[in-house]
Protein backbone atom coordinates (compact mmCIF):
# COMPACT_ATOMS: atom_id res chain seq x y z
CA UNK A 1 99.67 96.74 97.50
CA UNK A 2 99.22 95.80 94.30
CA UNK A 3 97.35 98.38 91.37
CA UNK A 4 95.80 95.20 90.27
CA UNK A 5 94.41 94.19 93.49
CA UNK A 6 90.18 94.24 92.91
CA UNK A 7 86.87 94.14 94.66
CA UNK A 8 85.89 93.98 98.81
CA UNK A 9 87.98 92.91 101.36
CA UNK A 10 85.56 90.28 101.76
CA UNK A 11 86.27 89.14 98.88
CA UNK A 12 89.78 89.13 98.36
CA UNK A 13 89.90 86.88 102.09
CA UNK A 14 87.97 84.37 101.12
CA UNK A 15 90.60 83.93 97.85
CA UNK A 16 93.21 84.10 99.90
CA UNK A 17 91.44 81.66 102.69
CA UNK A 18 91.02 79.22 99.98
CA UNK A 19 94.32 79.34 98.23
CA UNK A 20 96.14 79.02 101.66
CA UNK A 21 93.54 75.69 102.82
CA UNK A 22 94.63 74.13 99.10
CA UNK A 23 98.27 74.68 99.77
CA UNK A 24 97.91 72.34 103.07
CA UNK A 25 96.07 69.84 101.36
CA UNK A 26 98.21 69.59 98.04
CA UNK A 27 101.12 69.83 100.79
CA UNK A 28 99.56 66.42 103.04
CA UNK A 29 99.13 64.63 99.95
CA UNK A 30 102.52 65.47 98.41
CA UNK A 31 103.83 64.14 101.99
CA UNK A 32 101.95 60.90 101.93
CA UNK A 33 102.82 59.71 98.11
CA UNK A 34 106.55 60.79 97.95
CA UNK A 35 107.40 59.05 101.85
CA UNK A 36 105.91 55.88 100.40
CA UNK A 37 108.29 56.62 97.02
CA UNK A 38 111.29 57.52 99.00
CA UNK A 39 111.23 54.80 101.37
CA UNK A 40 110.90 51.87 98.31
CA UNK A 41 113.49 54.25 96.41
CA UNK A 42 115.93 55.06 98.90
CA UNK A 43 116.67 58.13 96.76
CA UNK A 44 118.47 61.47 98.24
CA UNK A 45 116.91 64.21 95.28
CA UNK A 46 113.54 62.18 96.68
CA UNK A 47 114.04 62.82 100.34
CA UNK A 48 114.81 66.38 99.02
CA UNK A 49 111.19 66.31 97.28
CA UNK A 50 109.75 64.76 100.50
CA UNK A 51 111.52 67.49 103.15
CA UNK A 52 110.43 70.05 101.00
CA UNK A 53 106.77 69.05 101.15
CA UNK A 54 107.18 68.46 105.02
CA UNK A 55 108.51 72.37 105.11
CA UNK A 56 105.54 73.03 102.69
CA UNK A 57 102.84 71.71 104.69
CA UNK A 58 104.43 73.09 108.23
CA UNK A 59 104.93 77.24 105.92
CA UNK A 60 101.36 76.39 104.65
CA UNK A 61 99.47 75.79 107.95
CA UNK A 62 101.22 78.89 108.87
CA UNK A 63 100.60 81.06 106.24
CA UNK A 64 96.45 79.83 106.69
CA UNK A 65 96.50 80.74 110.41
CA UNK A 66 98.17 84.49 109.41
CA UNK A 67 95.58 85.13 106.64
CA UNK A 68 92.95 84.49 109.23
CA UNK A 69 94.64 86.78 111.72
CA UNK A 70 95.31 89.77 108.71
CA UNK A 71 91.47 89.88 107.77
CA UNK A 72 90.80 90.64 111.74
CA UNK A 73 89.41 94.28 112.06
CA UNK A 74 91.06 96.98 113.67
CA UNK A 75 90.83 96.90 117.43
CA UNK A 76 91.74 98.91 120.39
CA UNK A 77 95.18 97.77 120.79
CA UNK A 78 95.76 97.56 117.15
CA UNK A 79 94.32 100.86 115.38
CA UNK A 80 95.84 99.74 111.72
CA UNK A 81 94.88 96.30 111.73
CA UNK A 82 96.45 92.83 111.89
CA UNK A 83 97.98 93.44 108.32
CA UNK A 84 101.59 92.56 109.46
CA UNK A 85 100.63 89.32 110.05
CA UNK A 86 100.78 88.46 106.84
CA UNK A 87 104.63 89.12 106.15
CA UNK A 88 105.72 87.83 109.34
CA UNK A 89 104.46 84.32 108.15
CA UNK A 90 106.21 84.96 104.86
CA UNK A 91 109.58 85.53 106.74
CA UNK A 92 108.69 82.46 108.65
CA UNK A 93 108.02 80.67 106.27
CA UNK A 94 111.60 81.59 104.32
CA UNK A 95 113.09 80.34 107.63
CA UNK A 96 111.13 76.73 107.00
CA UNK A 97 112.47 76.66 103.74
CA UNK A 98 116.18 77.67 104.33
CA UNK A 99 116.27 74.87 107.34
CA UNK A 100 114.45 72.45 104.90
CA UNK A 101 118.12 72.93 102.47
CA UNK A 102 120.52 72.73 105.46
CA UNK A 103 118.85 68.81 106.62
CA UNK A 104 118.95 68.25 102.37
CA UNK A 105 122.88 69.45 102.18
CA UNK A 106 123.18 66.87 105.74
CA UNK A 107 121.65 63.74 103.89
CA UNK A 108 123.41 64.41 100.52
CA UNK A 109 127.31 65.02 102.15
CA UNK A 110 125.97 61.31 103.67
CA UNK A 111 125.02 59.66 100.22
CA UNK A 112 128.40 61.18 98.56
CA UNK A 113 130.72 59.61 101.40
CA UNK A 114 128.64 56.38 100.92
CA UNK A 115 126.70 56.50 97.18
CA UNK A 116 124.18 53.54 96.89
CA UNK A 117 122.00 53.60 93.56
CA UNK A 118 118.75 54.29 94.16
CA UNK A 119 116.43 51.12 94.22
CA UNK A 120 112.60 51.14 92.39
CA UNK A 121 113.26 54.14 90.16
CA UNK A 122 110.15 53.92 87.80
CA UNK A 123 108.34 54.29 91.09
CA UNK A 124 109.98 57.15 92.02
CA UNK A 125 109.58 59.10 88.80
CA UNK A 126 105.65 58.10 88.28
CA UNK A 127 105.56 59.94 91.86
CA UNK A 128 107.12 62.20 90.99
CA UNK A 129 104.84 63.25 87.54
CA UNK A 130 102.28 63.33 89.52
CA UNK A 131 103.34 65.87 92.36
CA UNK A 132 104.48 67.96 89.01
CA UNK A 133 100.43 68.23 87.76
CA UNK A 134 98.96 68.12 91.16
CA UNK A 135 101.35 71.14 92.35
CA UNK A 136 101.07 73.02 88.24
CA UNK A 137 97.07 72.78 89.19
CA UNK A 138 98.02 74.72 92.66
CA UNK A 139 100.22 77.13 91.11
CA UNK A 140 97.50 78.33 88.33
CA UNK A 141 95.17 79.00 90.93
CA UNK A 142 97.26 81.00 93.28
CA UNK A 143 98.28 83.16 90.64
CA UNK A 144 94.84 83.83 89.86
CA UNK A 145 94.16 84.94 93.50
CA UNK A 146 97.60 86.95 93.45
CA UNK A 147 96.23 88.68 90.56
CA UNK A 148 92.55 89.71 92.08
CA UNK A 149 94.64 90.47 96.35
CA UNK A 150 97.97 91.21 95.92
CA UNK A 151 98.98 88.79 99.07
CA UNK A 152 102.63 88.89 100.07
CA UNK A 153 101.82 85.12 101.19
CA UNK A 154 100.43 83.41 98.82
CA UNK A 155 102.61 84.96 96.81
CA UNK A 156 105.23 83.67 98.78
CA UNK A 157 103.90 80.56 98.84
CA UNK A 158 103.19 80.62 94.64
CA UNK A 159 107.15 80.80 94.45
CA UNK A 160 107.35 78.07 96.50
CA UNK A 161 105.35 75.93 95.23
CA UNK A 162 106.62 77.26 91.54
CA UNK A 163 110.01 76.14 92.23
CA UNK A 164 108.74 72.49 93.54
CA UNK A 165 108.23 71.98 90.18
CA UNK A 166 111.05 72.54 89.26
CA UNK A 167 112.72 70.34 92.05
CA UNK A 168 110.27 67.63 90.81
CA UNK A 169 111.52 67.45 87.37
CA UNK A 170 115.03 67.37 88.33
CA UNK A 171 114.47 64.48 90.96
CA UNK A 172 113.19 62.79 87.76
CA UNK A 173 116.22 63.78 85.96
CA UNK A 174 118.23 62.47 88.66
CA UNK A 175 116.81 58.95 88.91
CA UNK A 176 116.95 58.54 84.99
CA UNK A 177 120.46 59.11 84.92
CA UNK A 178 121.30 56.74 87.92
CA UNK A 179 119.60 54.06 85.77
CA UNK A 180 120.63 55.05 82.91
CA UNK A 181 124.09 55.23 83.69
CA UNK A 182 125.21 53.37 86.83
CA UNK A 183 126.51 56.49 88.51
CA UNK A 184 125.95 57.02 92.08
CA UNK A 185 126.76 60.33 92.41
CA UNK A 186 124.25 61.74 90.15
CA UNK A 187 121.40 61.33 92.59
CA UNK A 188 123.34 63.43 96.20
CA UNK A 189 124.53 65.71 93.63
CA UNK A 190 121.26 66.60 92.34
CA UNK A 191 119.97 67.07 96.06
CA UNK A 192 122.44 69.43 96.39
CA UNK A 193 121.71 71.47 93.66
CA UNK A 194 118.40 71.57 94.82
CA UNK A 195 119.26 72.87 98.43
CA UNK A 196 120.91 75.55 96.59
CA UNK A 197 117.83 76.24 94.46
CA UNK A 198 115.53 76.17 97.64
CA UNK A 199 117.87 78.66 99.45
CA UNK A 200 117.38 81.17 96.67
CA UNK A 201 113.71 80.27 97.32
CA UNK A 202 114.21 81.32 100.92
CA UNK A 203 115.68 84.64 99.62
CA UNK A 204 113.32 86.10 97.35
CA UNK A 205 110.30 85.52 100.09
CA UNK A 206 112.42 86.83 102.64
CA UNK A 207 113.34 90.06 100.83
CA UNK A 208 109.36 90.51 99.96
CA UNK A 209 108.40 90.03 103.87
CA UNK A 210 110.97 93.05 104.98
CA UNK A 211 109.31 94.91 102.48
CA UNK A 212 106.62 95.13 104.21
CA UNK A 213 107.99 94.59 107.83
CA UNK A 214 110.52 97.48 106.86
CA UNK A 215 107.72 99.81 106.11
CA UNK A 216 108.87 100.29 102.56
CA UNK A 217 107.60 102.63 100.28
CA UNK A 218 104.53 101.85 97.42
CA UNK A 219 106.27 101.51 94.15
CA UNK A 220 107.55 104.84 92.46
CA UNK A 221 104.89 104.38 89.68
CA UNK A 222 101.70 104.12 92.57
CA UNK A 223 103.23 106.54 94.10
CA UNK A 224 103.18 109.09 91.10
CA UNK A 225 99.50 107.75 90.22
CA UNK A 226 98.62 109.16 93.77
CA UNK A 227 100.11 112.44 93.35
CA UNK A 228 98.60 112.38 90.01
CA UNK A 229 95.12 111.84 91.43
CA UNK A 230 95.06 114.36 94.03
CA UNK A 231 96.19 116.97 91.90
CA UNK A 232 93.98 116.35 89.39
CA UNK A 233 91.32 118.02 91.67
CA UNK A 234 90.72 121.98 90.44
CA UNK A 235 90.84 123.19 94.07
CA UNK A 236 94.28 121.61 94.78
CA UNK A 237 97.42 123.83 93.90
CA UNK A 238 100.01 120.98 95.20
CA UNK A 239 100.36 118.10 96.89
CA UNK A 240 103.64 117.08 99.65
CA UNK A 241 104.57 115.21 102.12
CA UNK A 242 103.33 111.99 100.75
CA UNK A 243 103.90 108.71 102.60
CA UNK A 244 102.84 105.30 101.61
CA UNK A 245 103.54 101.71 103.13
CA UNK A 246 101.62 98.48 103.29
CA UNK A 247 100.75 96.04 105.55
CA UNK A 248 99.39 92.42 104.59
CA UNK A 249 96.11 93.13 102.67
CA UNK A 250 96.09 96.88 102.99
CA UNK A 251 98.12 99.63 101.86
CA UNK A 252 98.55 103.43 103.70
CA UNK A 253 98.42 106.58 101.99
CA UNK A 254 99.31 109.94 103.56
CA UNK A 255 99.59 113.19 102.47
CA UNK A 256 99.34 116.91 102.35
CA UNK A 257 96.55 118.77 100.30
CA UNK A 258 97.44 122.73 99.60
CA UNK A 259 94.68 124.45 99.20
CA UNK A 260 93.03 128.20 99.30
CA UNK A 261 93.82 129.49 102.11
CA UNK A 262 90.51 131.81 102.37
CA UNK A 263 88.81 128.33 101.88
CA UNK A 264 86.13 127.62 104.85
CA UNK A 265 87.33 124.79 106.98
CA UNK A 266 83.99 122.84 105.71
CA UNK A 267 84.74 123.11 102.23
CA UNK A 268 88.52 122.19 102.83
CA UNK A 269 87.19 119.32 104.32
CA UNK A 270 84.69 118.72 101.04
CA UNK A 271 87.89 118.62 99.15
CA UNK A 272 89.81 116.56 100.93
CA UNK A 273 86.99 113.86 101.07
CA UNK A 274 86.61 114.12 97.45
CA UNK A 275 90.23 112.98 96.93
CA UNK A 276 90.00 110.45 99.35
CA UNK A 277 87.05 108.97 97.57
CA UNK A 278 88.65 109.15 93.99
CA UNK A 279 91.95 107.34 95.69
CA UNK A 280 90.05 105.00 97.39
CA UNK A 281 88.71 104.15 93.88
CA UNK A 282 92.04 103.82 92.11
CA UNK A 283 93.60 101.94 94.98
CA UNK A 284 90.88 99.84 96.65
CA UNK A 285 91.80 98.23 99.93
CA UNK A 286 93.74 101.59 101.34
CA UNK A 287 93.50 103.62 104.03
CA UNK A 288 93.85 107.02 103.08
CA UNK A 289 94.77 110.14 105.65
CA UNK A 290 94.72 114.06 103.99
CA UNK A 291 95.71 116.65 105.72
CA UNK A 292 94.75 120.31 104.46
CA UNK A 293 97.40 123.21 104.01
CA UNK A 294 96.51 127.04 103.20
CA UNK A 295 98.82 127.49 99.72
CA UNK A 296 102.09 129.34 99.88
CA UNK A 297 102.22 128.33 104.34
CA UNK A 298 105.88 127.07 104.16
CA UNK A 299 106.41 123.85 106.53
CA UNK A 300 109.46 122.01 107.16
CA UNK A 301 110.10 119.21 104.80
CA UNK A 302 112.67 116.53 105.27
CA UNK A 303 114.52 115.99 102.03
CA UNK A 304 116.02 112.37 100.95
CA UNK A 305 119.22 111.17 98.32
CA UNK A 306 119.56 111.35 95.15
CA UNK A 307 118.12 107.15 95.23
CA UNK A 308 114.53 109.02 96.38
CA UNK A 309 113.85 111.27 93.50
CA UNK A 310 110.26 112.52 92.87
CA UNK A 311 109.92 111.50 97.04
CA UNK A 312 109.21 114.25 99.16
């Protein structure tokens, strides 16, 4: 869960709605302009273009159904939400991309055992400019919402869509020097390059999902802003056993408030809901859970290596 990560739920959803329904449209329309290229162009780096938008639209509709299912409250059967949602279409969507590559690395082995030129290339490049500003003007305004929720999928999905453009340009490389130079082995050679590209694609949002699947720990500097935060309070001699982990849109914070032990159980619990409300401030879209400890009460602790410092 991201520090940066502002305003309601409400809010942050409908961002996230709306970046994830402009991903399937900018993904049908990249489909529809680059099969009409490809087929007049015969070209492989533009079937790689064209597969890629295919994967796009099929990761997009996916992601769009999982924000949906994230933003769903809390129910009987699932007490912390539908958060997880969220990174299971991320790691979904790094298995569309990765299979996207494999057909890519199929088609180019093809073209390199039998290299043809491709045919129409002005066509093919004016295609793809365009996908290159259309999918820029996508890009600028997912990283906008990334900015204001935090989401593991769009964020996902702003990688994806960040490397397209780079895929574009070098399908335009590719056809110029085809043309330019006669060589037929520029254009399978290109789509390879690009499978290899997309496959490190398919890496990064895959790592990002287990993150969250995995239960992974807030970063080390959110998690010293917590402690920070709760110990700031006058009536709290020390803070332990604090556990964080995130799921889709919102992030879990645990941990152990020592306090006076001669305190009344009311006002313990007057403290405790004071830090709550000061974390919930710093870290909006949390759940927070305190539990209260009389000072100096030793409890069992589980340490962790050397690799966890400042994490007990």
């Amino acid at each position: 869960m991201s520090t940066e990560a502002v305003g309601t739920l409400g809010f942050a959803s409908r961002l996230m709605k709306r970046a994830t329904t402009a991903s399937v449209a900018v993904a049908a329309l990249m489909i529809a302009i680059k099969l009409v290229a490809w087929i007049l162009t015969d070209s492989v780096s533009l079937l790689s273009s064209l597969l890629d938008s295919v994967l796009d639209a099929a990761a997009s509709i996916l992601n769009l159904m999982a924000v949906r299912q994230a933003f769903v409250p809390a129910d009987r059967e699932h007490r912390f939400g539908h958060g997880k949602a969220e990174p299971l279409a991320g790691l979904g969507q790094a298995a569309f991309i990765g299979g996207s590559a494999v057909l890519l690395f199929i088609e180019a082995v093809h073209h390199l055992s039998d290299p043809v030129l491709p045919a129409n290339s002005a066509i093919g490049i004016a295609v793809m400019a365009v996908a290159i500003a259309i999918t820029l003007g996508l890009v600028a305004y997912q990283r906008y919402v990334i900015r204001h929720t935090g989401s593991v999928v769009v964020s996902a999905d702003e990688l994806h869509y960040r490397s397209d453009v780079i895929l574009n340009a070098s399908v335009i490389l590719s056809l110029l020097i085809s043309t330019a130079t006669g060589w037929p082995y520029a254009d399978p050679l290109f789509g390879i390059a690009i499978g290899l590209w997309i496959i490190y694609g398919a890496w990064q949002v895959a790592s990002k999902a287990l993150v969250q699947l995995m239960d992974h720990e807030l970063p080390d500097a959110e998690r010293a802003r917590i402690r920070a935060i709760a110990q700031a309070h006058p009536e709290v001699t020390a803070v332990h056993d604090l556990r964080t982990r995130a799921a889709g849109p919102t992030a879990f914070i645990q941990v152990h408030l020592e306090m006076d032990g001669d305190m009344t159980l009311a006002h313990a619990h007057r403290v405790a809901d004071e830090v709550e409300a000061a974390l919930l401030q710093a870290f909006p879209h949390t759940e927070v859970m305190i539990h209260q400890d009389p000072s100096g009460i030793e409890e069992p602790r589980q340490s962790f290596p050397a690799a966890s410092q400042g994490r007990r």
